[in-house]
PDB file of N, CA and C in Angstrom:
ATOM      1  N   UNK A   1      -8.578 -51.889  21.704  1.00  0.00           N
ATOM      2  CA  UNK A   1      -8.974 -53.263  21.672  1.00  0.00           C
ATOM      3  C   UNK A   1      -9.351 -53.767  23.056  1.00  0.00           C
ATOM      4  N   UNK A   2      -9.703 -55.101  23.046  1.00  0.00           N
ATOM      5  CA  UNK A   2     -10.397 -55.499  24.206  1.00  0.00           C
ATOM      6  C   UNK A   2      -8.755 -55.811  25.329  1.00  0.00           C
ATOM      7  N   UNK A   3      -8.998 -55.284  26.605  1.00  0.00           N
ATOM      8  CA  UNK A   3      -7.943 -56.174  27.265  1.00  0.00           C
ATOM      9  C   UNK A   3      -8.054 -56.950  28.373  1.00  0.00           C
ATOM     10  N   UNK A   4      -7.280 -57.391  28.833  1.00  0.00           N
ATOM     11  CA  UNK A   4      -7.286 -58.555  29.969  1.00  0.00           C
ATOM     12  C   UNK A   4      -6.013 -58.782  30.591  1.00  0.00           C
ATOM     13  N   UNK A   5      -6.212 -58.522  32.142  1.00  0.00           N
ATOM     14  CA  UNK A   5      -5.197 -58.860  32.885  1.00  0.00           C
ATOM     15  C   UNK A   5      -5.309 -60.120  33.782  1.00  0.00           C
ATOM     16  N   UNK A   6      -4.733 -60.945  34.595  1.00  0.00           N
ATOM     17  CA  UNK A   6      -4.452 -61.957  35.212  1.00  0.00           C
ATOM     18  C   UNK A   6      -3.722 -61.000  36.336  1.00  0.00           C
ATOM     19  N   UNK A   7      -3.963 -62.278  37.643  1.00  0.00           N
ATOM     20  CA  UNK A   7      -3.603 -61.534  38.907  1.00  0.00           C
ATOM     21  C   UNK A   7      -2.339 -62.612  39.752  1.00  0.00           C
ATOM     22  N   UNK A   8      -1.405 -62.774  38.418  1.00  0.00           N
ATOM     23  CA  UNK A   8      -0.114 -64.056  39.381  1.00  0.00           C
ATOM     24  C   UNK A   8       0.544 -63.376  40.419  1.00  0.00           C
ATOM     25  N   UNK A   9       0.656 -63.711  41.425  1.00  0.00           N
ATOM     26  CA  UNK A   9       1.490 -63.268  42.935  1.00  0.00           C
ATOM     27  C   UNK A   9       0.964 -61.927  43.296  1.00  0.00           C
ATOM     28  N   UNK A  10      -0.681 -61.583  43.033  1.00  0.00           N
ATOM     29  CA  UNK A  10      -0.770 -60.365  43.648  1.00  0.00           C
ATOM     30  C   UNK A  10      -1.090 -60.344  45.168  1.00  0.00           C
ATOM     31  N   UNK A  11      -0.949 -59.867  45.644  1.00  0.00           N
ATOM     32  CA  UNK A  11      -1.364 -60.074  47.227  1.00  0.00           C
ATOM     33  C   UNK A  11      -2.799 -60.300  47.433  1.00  0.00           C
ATOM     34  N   UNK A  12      -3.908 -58.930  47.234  1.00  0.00           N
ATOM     35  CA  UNK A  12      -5.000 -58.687  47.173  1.00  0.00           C
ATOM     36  C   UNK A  12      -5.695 -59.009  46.170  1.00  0.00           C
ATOM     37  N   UNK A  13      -7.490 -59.205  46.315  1.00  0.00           N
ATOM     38  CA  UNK A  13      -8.384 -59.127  45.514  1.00  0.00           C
ATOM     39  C   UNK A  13      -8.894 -57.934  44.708  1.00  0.00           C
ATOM     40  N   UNK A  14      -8.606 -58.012  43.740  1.00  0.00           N
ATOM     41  CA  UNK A  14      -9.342 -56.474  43.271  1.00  0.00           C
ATOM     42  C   UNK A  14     -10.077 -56.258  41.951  1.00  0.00           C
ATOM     43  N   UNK A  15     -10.760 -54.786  42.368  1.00  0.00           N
ATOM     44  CA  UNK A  15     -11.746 -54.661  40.913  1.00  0.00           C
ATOM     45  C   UNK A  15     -10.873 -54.134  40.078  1.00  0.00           C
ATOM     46  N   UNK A  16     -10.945 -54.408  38.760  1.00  0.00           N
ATOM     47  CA  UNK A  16     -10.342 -53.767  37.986  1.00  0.00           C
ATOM     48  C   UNK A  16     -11.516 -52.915  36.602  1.00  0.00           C
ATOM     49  N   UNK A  17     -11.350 -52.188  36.449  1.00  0.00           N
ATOM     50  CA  UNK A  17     -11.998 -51.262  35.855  1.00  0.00           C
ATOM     51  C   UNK A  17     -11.618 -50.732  34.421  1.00  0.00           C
ATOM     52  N   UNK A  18     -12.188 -51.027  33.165  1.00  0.00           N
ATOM     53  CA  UNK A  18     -12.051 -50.555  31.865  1.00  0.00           C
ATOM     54  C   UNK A  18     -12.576 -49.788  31.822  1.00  0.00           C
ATOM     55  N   UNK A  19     -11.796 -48.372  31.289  1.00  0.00           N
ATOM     56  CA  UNK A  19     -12.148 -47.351  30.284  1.00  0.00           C
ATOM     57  C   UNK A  19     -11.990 -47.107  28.859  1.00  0.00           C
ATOM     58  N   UNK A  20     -12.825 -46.832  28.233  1.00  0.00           N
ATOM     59  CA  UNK A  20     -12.950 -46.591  26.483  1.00  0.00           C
ATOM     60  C   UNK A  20     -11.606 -44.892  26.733  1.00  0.00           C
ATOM     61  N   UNK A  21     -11.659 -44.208  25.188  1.00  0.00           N
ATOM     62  CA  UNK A  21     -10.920 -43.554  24.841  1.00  0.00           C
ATOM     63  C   UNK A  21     -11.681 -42.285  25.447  1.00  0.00           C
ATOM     64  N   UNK A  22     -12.810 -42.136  25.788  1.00  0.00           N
ATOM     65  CA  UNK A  22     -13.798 -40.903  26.252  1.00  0.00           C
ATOM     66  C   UNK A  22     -13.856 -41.101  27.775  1.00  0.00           C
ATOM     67  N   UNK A  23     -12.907 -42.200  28.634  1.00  0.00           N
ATOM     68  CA  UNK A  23     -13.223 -42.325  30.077  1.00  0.00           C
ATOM     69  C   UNK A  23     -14.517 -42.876  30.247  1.00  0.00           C
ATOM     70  N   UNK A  24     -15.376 -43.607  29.189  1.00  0.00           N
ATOM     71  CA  UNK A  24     -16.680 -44.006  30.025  1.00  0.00           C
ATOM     72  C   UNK A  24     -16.259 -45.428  30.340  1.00  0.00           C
ATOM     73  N   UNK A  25     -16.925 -45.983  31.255  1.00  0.00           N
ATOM     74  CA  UNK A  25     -16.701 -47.403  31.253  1.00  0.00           C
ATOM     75  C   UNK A  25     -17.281 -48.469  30.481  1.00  0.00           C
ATOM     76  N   UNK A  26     -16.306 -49.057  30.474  1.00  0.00           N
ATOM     77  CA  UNK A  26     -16.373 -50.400  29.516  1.00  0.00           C
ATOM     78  C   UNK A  26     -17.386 -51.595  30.456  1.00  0.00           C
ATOM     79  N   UNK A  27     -16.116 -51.911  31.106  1.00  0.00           N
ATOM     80  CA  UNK A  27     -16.859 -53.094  32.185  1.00  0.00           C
ATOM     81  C   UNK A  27     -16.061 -53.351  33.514  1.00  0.00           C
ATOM     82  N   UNK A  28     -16.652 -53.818  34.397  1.00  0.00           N
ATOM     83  CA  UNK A  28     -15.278 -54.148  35.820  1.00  0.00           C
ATOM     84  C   UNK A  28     -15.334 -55.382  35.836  1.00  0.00           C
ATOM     85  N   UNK A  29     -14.117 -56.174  36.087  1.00  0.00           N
ATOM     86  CA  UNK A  29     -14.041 -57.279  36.375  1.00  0.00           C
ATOM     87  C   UNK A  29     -13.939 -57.101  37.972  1.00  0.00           C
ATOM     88  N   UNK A  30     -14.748 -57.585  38.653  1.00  0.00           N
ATOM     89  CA  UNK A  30     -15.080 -57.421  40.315  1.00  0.00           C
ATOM     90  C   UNK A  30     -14.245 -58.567  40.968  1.00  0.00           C
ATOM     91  N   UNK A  31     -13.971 -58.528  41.948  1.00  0.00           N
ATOM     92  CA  UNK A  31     -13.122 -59.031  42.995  1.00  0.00           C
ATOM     93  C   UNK A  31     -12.170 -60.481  41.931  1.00  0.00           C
ATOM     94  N   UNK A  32     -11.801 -59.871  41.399  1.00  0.00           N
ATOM     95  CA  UNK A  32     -10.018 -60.504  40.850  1.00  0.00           C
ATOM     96  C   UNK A  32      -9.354 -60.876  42.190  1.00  0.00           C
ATOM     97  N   UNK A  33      -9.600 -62.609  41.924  1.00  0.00           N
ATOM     98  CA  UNK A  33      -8.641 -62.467  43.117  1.00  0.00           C
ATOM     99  C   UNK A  33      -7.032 -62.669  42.859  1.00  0.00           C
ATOM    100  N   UNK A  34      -6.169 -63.118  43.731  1.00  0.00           N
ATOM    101  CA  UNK A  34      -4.952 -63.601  44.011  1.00  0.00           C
ATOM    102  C   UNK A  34      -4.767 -65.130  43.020  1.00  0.00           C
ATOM    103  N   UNK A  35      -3.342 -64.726  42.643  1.00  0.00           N
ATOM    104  CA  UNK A  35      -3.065 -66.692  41.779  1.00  0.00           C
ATOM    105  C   UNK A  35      -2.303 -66.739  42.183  1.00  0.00           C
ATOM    106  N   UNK A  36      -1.875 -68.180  42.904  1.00  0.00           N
ATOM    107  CA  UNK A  36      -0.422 -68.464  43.386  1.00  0.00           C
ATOM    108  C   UNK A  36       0.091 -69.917  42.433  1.00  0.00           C
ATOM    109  N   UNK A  37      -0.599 -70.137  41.447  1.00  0.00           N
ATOM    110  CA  UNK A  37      -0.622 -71.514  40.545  1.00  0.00           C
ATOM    111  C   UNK A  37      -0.005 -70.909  39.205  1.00  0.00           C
ATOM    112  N   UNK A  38       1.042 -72.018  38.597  1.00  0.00           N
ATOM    113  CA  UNK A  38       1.321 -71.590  37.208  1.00  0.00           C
ATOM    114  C   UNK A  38       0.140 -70.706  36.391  1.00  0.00           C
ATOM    115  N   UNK A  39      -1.067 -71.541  35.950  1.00  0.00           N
ATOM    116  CA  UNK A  39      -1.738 -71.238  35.318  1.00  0.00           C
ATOM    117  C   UNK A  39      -2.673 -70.345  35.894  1.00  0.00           C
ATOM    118  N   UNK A  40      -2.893 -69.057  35.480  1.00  0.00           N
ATOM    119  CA  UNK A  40      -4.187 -68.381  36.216  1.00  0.00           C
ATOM    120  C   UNK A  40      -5.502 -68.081  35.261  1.00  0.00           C
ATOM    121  N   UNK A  41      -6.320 -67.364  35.741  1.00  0.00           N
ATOM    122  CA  UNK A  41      -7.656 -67.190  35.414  1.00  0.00           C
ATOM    123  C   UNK A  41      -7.315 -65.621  34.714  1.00  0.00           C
ATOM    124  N   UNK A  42      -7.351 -65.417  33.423  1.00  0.00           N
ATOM    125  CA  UNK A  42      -7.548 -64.029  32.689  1.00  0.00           C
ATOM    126  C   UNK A  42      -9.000 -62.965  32.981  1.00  0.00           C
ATOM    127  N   UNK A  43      -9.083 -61.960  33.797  1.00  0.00           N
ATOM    128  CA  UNK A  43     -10.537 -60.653  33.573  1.00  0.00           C
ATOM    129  C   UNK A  43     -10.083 -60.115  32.107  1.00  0.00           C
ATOM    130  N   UNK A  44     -11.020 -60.631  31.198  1.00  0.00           N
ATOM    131  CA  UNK A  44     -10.890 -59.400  30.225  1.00  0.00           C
ATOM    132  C   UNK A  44     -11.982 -58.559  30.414  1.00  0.00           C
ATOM    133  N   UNK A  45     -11.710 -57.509  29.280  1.00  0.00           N
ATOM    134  CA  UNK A  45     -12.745 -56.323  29.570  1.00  0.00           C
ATOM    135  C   UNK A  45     -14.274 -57.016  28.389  1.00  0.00           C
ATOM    136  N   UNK A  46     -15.021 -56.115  28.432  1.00  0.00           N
ATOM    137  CA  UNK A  46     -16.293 -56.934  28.019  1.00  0.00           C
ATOM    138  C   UNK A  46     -16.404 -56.237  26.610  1.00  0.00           C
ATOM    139  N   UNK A  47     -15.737 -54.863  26.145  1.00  0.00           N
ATOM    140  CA  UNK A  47     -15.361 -54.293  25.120  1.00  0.00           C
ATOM    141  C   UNK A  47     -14.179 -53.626  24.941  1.00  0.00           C
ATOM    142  N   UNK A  48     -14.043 -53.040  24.125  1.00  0.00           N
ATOM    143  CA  UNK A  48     -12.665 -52.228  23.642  1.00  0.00           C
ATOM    144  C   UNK A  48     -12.770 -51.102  24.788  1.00  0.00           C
ATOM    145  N   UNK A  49     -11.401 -51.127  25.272  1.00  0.00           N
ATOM    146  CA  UNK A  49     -10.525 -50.271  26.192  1.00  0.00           C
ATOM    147  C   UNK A  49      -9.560 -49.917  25.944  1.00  0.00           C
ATOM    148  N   UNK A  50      -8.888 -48.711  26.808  1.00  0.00           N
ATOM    149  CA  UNK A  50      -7.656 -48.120  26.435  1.00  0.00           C
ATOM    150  C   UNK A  50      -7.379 -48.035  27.781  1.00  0.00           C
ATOM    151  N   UNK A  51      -7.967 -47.156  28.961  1.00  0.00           N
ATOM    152  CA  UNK A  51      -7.328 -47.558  29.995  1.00  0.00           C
ATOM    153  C   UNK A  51      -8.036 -48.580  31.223  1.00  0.00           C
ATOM    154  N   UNK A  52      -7.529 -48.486  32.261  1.00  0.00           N
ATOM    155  CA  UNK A  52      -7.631 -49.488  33.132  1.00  0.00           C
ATOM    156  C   UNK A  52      -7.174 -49.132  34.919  1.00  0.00           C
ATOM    157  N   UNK A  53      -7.795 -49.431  35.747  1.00  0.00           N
ATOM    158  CA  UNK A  53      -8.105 -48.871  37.056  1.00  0.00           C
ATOM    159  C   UNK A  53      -7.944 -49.992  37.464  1.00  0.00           C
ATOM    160  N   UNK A  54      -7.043 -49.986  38.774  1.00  0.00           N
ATOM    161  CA  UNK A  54      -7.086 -51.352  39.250  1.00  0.00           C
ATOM    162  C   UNK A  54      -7.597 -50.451  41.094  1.00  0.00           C
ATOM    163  N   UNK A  55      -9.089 -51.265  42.163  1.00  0.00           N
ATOM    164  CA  UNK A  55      -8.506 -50.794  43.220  1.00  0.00           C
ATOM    165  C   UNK A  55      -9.542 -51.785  44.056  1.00  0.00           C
ATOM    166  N   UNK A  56      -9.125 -51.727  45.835  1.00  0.00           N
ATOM    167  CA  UNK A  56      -9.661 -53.030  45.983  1.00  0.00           C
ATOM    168  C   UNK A  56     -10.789 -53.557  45.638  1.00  0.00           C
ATOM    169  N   UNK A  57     -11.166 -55.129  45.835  1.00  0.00           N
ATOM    170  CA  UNK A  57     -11.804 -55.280  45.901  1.00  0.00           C
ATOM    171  C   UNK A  57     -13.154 -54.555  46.434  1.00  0.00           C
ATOM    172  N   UNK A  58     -14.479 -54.762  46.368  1.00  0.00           N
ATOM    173  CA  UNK A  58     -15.519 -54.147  46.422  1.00  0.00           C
ATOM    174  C   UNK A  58     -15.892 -52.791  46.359  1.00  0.00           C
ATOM    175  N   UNK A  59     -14.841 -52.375  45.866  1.00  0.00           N
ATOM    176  CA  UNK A  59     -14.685 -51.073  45.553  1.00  0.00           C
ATOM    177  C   UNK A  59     -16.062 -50.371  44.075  1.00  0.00           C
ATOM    178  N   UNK A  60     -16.119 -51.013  43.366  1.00  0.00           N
ATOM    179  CA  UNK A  60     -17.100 -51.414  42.263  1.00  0.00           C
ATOM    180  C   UNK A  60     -18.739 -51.668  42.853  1.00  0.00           C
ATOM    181  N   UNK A  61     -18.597 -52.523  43.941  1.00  0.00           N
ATOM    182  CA  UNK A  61     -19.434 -52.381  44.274  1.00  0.00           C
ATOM    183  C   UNK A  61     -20.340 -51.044  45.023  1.00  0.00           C
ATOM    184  N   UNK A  62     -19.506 -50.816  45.849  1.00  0.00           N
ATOM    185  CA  UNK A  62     -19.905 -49.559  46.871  1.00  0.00           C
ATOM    186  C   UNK A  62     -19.843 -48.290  46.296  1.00  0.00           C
ATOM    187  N   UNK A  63     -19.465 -48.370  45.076  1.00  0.00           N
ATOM    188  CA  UNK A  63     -19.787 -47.198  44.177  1.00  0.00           C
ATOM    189  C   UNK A  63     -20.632 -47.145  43.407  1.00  0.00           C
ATOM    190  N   UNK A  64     -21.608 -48.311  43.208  1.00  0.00           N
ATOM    191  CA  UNK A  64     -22.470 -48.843  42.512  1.00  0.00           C
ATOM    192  C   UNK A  64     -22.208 -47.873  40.912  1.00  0.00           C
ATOM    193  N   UNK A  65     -20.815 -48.365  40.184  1.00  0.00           N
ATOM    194  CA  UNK A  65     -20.964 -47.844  38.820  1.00  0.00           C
ATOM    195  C   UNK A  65     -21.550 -49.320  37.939  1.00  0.00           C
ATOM    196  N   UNK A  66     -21.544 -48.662  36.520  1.00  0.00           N
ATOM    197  CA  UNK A  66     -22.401 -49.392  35.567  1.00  0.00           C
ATOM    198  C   UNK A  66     -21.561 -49.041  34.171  1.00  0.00           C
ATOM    199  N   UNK A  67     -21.875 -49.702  33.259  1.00  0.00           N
ATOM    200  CA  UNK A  67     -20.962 -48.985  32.537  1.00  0.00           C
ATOM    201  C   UNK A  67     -21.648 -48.035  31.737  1.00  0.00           C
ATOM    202  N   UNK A  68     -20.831 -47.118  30.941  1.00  0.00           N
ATOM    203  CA  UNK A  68     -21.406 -46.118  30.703  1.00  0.00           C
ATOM    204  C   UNK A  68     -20.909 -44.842  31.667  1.00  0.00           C
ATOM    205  N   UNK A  69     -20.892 -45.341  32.919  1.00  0.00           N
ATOM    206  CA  UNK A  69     -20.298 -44.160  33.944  1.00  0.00           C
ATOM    207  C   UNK A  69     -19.010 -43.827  33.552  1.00  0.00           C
ATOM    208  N   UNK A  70     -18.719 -42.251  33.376  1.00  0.00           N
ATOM    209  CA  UNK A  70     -17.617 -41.744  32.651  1.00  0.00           C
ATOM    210  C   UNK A  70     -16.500 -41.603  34.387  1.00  0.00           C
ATOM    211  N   UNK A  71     -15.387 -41.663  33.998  1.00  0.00           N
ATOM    212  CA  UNK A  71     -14.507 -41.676  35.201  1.00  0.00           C
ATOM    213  C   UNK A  71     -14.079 -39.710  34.787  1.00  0.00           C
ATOM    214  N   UNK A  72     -14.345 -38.984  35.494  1.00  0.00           N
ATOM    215  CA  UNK A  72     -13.679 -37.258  35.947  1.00  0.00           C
ATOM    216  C   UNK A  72     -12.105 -37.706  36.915  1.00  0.00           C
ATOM    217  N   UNK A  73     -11.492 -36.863  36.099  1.00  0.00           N
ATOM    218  CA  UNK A  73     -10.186 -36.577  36.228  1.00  0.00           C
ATOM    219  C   UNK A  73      -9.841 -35.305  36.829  1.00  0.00           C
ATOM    220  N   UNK A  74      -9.781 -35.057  38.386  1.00  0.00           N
ATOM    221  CA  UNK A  74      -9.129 -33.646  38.630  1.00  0.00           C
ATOM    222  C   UNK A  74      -7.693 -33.090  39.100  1.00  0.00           C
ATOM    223  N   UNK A  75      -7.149 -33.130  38.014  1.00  0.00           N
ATOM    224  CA  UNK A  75      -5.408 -32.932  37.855  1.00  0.00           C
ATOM    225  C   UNK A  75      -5.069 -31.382  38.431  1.00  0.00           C
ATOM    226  N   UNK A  76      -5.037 -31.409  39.927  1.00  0.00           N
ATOM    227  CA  UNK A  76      -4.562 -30.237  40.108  1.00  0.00           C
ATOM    228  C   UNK A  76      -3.176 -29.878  40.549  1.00  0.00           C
TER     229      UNK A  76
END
């Protein structure tokens, strides 16, 4: 299903990154920033996800992904 995180008391700004069940990407929510207020601002993803990448800010950018770009896993 679709998800969405909020960023209460995080220190940093960051991209956060949806993956579908095949590792391709969903969508990034780009520079998430910091909430220091009761109420914050929700990134959801733009479709159904399973996992999720959180890393800094502009990180999304300077990698120039799109979605569709599959994330490789090398577990050695």
């Amino acid at each position: 299903g679709k998800r969405s995180f909020w960023m209460k008391n995080t220190r940093i700004a960051l991209d956060i990154f949806y993956f579908d069940q095949n590792l391709a990407l969903v969508s990034v929510a780009e520079h998430a920033a910091p909430c220091r207020t009761a109420r914050c601002p929700s990134y959801p993803s733009e479709g159904p996800a399973k996992y999720v990448l959180e890393l800094n800010a502009g990180k999304a950018a300077e990698l120039n992904v799109k979605a569709g770009d599959v994330l490789e896993l090398h577990l050695d």
